[in-house]
C-alpha atoms as a PDB file:
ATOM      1  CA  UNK A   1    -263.114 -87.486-109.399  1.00  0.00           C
ATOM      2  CA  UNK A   2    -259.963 -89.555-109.631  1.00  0.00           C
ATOM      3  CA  UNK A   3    -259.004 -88.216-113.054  1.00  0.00           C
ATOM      4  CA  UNK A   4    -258.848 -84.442-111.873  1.00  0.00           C
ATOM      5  CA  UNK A   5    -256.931 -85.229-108.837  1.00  0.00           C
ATOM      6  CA  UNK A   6    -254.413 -87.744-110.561  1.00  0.00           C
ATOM      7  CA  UNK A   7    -253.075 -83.870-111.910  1.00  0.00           C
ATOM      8  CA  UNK A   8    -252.124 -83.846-107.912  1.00  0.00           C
ATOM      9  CA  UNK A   9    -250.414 -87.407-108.292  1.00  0.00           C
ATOM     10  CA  UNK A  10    -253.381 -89.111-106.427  1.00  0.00           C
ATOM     11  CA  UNK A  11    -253.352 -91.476-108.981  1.00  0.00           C
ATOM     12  CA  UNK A  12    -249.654 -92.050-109.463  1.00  0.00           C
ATOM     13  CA  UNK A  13    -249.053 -94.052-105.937  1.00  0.00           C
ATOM     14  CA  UNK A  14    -247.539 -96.657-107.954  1.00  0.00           C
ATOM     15  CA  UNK A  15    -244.553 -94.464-108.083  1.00  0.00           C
ATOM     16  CA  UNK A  16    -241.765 -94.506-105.623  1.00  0.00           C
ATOM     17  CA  UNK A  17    -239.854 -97.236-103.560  1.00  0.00           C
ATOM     18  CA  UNK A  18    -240.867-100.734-104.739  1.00  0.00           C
ATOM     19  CA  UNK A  19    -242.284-102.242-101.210  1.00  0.00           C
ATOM     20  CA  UNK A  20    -243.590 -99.074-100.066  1.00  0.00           C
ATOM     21  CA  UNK A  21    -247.492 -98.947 -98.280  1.00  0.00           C
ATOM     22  CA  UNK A  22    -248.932 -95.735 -99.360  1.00  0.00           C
ATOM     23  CA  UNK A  23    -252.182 -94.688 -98.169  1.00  0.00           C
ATOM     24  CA  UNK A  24    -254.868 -92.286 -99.064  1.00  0.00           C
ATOM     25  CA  UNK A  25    -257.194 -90.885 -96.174  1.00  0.00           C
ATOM     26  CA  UNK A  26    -260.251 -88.945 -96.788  1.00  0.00           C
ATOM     27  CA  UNK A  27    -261.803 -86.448 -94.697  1.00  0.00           C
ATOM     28  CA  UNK A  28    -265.242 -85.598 -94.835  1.00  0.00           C
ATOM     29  CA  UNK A  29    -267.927 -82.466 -93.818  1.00  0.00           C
ATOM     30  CA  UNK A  30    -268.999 -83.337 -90.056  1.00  0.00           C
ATOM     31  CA  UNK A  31    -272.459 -81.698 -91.397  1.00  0.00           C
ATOM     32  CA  UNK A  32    -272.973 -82.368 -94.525  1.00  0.00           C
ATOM     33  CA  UNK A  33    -271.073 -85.554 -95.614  1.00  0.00           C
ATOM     34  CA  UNK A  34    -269.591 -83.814 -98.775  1.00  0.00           C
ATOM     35  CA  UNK A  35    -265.688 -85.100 -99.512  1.00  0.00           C
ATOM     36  CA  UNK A  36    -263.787 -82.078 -97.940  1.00  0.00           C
ATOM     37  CA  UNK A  37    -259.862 -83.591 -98.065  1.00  0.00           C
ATOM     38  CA  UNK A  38    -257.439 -86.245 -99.386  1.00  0.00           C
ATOM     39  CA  UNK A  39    -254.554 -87.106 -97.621  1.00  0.00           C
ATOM     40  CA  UNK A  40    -252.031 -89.241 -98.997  1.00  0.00           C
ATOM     41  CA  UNK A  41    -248.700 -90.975 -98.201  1.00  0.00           C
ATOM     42  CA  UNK A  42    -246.857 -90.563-101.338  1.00  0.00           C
ATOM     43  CA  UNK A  43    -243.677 -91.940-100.740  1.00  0.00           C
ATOM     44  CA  UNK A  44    -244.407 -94.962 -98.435  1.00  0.00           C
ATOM     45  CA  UNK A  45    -242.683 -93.242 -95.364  1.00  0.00           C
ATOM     46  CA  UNK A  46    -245.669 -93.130 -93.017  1.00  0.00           C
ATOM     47  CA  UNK A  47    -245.832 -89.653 -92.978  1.00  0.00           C
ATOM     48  CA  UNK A  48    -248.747 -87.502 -95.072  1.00  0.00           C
ATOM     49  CA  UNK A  49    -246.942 -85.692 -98.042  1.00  0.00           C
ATOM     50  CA  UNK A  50    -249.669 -84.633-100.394  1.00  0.00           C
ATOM     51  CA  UNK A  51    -253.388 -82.966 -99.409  1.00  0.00           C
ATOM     52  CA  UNK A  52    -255.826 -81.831-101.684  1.00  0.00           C
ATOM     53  CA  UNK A  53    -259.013 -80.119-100.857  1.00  0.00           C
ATOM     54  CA  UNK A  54    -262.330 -80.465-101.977  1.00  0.00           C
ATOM     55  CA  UNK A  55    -266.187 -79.501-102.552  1.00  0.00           C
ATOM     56  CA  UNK A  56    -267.389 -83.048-102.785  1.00  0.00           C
ATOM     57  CA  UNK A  57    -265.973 -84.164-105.964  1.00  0.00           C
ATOM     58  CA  UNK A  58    -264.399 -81.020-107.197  1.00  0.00           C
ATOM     59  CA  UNK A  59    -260.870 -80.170-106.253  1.00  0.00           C
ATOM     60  CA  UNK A  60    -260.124 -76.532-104.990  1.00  0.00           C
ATOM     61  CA  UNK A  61    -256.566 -76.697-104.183  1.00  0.00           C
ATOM     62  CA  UNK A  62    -253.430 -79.072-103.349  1.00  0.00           C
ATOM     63  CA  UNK A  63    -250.207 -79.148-101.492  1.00  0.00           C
ATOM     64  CA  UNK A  64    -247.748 -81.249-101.364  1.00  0.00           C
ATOM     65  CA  UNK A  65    -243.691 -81.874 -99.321  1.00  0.00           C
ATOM     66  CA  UNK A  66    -242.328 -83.729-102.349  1.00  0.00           C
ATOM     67  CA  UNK A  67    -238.823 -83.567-100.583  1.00  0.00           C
ATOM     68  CA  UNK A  68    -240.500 -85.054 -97.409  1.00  0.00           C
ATOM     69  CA  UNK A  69    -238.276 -82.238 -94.990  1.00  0.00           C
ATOM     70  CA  UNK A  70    -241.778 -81.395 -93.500  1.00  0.00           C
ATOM     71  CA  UNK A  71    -242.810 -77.849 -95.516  1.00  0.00           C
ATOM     72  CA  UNK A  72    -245.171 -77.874 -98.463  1.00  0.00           C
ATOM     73  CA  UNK A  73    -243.217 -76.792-101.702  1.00  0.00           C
ATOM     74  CA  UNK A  74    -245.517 -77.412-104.183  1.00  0.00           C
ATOM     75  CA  UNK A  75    -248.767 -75.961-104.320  1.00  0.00           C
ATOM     76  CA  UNK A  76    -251.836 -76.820-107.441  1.00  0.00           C
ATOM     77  CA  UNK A  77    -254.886 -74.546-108.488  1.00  0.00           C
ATOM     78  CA  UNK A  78    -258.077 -76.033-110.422  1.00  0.00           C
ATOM     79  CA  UNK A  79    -260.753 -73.941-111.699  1.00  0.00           C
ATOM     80  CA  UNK A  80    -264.367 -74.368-111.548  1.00  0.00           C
ATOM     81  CA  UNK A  81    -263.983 -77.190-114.429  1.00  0.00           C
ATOM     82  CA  UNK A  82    -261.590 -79.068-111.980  1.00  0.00           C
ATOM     83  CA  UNK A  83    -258.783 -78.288-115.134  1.00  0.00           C
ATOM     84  CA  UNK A  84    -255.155 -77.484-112.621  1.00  0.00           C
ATOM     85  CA  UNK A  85    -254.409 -74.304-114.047  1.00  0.00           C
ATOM     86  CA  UNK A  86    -251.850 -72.920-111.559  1.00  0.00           C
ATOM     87  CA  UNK A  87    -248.962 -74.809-109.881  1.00  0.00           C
ATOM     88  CA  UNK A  88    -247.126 -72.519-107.037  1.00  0.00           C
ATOM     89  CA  UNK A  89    -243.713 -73.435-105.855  1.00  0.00           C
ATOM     90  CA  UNK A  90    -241.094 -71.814-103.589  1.00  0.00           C
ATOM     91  CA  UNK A  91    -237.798 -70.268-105.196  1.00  0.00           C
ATOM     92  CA  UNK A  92    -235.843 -70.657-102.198  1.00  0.00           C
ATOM     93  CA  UNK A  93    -237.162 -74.107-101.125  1.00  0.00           C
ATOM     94  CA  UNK A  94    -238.357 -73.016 -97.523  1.00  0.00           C
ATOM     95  CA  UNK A  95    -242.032 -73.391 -97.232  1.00  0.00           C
ATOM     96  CA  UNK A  96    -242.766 -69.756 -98.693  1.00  0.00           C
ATOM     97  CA  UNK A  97    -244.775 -69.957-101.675  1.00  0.00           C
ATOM     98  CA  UNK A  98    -243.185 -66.733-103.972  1.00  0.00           C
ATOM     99  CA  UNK A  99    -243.588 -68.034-107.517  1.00  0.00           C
ATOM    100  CA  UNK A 100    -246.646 -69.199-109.906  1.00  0.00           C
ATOM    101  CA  UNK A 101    -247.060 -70.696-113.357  1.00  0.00           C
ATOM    102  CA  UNK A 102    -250.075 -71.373-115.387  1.00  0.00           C
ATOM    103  CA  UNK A 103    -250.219 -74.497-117.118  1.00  0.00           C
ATOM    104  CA  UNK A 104    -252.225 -73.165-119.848  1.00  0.00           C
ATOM    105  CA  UNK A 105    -250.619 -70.766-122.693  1.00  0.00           C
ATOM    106  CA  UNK A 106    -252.352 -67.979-123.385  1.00  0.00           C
ATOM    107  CA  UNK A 107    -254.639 -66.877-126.749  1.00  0.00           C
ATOM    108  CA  UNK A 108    -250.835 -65.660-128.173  1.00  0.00           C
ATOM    109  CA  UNK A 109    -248.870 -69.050-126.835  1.00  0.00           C
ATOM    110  CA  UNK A 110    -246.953 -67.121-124.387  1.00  0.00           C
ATOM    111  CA  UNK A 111    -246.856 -68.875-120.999  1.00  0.00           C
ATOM    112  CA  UNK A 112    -246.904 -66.909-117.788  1.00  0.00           C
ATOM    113  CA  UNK A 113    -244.643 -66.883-114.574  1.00  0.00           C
ATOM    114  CA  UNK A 114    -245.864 -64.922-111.550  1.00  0.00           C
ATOM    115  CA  UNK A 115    -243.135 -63.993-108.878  1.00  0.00           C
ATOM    116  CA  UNK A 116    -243.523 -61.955-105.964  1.00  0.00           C
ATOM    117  CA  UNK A 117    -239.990 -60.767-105.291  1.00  0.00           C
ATOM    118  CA  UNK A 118    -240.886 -59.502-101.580  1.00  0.00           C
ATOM    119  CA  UNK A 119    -242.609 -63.123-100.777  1.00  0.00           C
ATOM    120  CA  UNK A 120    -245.449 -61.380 -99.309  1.00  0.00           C
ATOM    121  CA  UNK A 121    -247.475 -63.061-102.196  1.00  0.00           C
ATOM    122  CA  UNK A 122    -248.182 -60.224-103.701  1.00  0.00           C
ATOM    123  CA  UNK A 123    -247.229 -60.583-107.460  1.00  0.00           C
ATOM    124  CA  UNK A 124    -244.878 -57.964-108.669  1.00  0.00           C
ATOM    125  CA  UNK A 125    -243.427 -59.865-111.705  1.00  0.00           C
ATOM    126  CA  UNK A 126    -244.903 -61.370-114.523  1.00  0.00           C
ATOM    127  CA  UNK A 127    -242.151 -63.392-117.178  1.00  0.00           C
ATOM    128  CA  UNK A 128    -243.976 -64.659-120.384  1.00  0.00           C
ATOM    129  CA  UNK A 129    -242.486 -67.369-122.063  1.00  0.00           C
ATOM    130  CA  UNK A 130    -242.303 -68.869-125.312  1.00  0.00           C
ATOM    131  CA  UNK A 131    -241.521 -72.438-124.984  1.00  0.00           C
ATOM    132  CA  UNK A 132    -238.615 -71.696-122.629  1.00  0.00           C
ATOM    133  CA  UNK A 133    -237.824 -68.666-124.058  1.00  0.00           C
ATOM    134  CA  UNK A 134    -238.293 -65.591-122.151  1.00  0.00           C
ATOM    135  CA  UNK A 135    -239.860 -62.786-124.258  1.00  0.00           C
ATOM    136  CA  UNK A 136    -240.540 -59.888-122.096  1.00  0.00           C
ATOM    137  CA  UNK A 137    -241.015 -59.218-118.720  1.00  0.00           C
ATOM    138  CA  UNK A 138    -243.542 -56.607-116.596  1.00  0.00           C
ATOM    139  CA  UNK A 139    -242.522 -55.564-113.200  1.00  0.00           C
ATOM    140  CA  UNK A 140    -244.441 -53.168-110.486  1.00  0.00           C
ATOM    141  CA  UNK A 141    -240.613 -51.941-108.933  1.00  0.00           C
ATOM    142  CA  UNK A 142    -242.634 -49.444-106.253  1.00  0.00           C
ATOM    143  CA  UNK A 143    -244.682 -52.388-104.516  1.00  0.00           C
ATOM    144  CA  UNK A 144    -247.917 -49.787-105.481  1.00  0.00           C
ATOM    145  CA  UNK A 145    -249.785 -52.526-107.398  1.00  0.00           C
ATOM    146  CA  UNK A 146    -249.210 -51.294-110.693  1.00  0.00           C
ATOM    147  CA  UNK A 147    -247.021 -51.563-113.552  1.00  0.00           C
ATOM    148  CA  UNK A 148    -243.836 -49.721-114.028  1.00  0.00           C
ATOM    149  CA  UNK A 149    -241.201 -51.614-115.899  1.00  0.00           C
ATOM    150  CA  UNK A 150    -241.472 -53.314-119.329  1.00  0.00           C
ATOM    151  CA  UNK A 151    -238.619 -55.236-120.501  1.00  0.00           C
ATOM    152  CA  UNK A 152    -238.169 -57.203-123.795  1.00  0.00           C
ATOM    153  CA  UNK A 153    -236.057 -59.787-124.892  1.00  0.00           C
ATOM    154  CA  UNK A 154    -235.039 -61.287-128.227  1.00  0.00           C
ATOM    155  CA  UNK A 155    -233.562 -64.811-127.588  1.00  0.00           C
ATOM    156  CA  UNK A 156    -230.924 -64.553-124.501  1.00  0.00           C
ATOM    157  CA  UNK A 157    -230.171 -60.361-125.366  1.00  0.00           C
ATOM    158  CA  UNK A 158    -232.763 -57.526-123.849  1.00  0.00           C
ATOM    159  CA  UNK A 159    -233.344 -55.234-126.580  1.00  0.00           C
ATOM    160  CA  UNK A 160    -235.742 -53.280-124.444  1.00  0.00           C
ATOM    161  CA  UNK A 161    -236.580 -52.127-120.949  1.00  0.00           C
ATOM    162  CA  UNK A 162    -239.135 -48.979-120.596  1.00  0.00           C
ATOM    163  CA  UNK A 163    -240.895 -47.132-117.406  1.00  0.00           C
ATOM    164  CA  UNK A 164    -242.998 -45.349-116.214  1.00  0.00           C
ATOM    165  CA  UNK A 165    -241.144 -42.799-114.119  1.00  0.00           C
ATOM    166  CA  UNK A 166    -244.197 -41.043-113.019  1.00  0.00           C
ATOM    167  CA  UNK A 167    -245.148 -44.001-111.272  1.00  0.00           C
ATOM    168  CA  UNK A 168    -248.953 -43.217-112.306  1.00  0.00           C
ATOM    169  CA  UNK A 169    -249.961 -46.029-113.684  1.00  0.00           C
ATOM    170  CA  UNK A 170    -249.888 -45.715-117.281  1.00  0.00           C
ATOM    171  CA  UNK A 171    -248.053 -45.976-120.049  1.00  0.00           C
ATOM    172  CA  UNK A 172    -243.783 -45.884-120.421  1.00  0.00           C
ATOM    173  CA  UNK A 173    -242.535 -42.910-121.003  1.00  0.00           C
ATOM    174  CA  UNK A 174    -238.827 -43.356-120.832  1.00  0.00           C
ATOM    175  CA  UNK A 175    -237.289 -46.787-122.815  1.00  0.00           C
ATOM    176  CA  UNK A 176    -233.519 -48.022-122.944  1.00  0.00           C
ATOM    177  CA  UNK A 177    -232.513 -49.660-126.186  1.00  0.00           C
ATOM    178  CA  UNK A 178    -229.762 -52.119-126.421  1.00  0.00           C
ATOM    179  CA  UNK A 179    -228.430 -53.741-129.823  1.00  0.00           C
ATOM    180  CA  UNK A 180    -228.768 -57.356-131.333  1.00  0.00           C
ATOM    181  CA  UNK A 181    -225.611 -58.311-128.939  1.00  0.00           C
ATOM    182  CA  UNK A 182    -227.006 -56.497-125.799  1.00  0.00           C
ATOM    183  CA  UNK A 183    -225.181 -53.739-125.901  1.00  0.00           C
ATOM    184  CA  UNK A 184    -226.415 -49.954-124.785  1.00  0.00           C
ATOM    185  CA  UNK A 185    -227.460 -48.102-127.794  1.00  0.00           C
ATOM    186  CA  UNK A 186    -229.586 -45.058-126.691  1.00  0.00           C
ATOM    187  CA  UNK A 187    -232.202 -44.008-124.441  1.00  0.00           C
ATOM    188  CA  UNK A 188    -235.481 -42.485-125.695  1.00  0.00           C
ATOM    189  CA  UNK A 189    -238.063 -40.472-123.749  1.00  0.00           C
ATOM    190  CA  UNK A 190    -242.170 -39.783-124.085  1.00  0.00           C
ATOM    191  CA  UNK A 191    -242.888 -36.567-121.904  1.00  0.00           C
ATOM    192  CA  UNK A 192    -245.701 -35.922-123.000  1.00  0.00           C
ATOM    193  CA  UNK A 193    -247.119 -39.411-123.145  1.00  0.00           C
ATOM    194  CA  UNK A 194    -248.487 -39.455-127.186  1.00  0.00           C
ATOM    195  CA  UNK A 195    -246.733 -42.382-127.442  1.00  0.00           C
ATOM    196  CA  UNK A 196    -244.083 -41.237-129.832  1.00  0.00           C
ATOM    197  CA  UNK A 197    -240.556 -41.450-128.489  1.00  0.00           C
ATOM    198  CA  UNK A 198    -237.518 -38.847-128.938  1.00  0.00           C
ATOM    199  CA  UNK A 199    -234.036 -39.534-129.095  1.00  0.00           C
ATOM    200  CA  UNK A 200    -232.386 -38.467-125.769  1.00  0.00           C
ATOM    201  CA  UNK A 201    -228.671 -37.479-125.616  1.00  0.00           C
ATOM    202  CA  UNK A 202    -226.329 -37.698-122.775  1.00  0.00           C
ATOM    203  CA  UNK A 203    -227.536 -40.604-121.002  1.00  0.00           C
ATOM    204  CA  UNK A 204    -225.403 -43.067-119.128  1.00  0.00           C
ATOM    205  CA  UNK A 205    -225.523 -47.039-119.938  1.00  0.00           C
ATOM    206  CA  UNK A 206    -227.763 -48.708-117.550  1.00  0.00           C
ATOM    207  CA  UNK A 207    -227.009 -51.932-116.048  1.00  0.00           C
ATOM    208  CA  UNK A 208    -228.199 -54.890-118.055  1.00  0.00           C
ATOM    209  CA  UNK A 209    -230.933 -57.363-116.204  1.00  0.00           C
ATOM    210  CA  UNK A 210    -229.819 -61.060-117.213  1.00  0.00           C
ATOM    211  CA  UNK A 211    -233.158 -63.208-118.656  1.00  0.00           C
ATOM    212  CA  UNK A 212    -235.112 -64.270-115.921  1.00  0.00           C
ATOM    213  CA  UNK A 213    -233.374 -62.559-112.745  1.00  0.00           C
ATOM    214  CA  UNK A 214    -235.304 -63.006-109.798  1.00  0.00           C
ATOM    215  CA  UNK A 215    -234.106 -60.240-107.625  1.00  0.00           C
END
């Protein structure tokens, strides 16, 4: 059991302030006797810091206050093999948990970054990762539940962003191109959604999206 949890830092009380008494208190089913809860004093200040919950000897989910200012800011995700495979944090350090990383790359090695930008936990943008690259970007802009906005990166420069400006769900039918440097180069449009884009004249530069803006 220990070894799944340690990914919780269970098993790291060795850490912090030499001196320190940490403690780990368990909390069990009133009916059934299973192992429900772990609660542990991390950081030797008397006060609980880290919980993770259980089905006996499989855990569900963690929290922890690593800063110890009384809110949880860290928050862990195992899957039925007790593997973590999520860790949930808060951008703006208040309790709110807004933002979600797996720990596991995916079949292409691209690692992914969930953000919900209203904090409502709803996840309206998804950053995928190469190393700590960012590579390209999907965002639902219209808070409908689907995707709308497809950005790509090369290195630190966007070379892409498309939409869908029908807002139906499917596929972009409008993209902005932008040059090695990041520059505005043209715009290109899909009306009739066959996937083949046309040049479009006339347009205006759009403002550029820095990697990784959390709006």
């Amino acid at each position: 059991m220990l070894g799944a949890i340690a990914a919780f830092g269970i098993e790291a009380s060795a850490c912090g302030e030499p001196g320190a008494r940490r403690r780990v208190v368990p909390s069990y089913d009133n009916f059934t006797g299973r192992l429900v809860q772990l609660s542990a004093d991390q950081n030797g200040d008397g006060r609980l810091d880290q919980w993770t919950y259980l089905d006996g000897n499989r855990p569900m989910r963690g929290e922890a206050d690593a800063n110890a200012d009384g809110r949880i800011d860290r928050w862990e995700y195992f899957n039925a093999e007790s593997a973590l495979v999520m860790v949930g944090t808060s951008s703006l350090d208040d309790g709110t948990e807004d933002t979600w990383t797996d720990t596991v790359p995916a079949a292409n090695g691209e690692m992914h970054v969930a953000r919900s930008r209203r904090r409502d936990r709803q996840h309206d943008r998804h950053e995928y990762f190469r190393g700590t690259v960012l590579v390209r970007v999907e965002e639902d802009t219209n808070a409908d539940g689907r995707i709308d906005r497809w950005d790509r990166y090369e290195g630190p420069v966007l070379r892409e962003a498309a939409f869908d400006t029908t807002l139906s769900g499917r596929s972009p039918d409008r993209r902005v191109l932008y040059d090695e440097r990041g520059r505005f180069e043209h715009v290109e449009a899909d009306p009739d959604g066959d996937g083949r884009f046309d040049r479009v004249g006339g347009e205006p530069a759009p403002p550029v999206r820095q990697p990784g803006a959390f709006e």
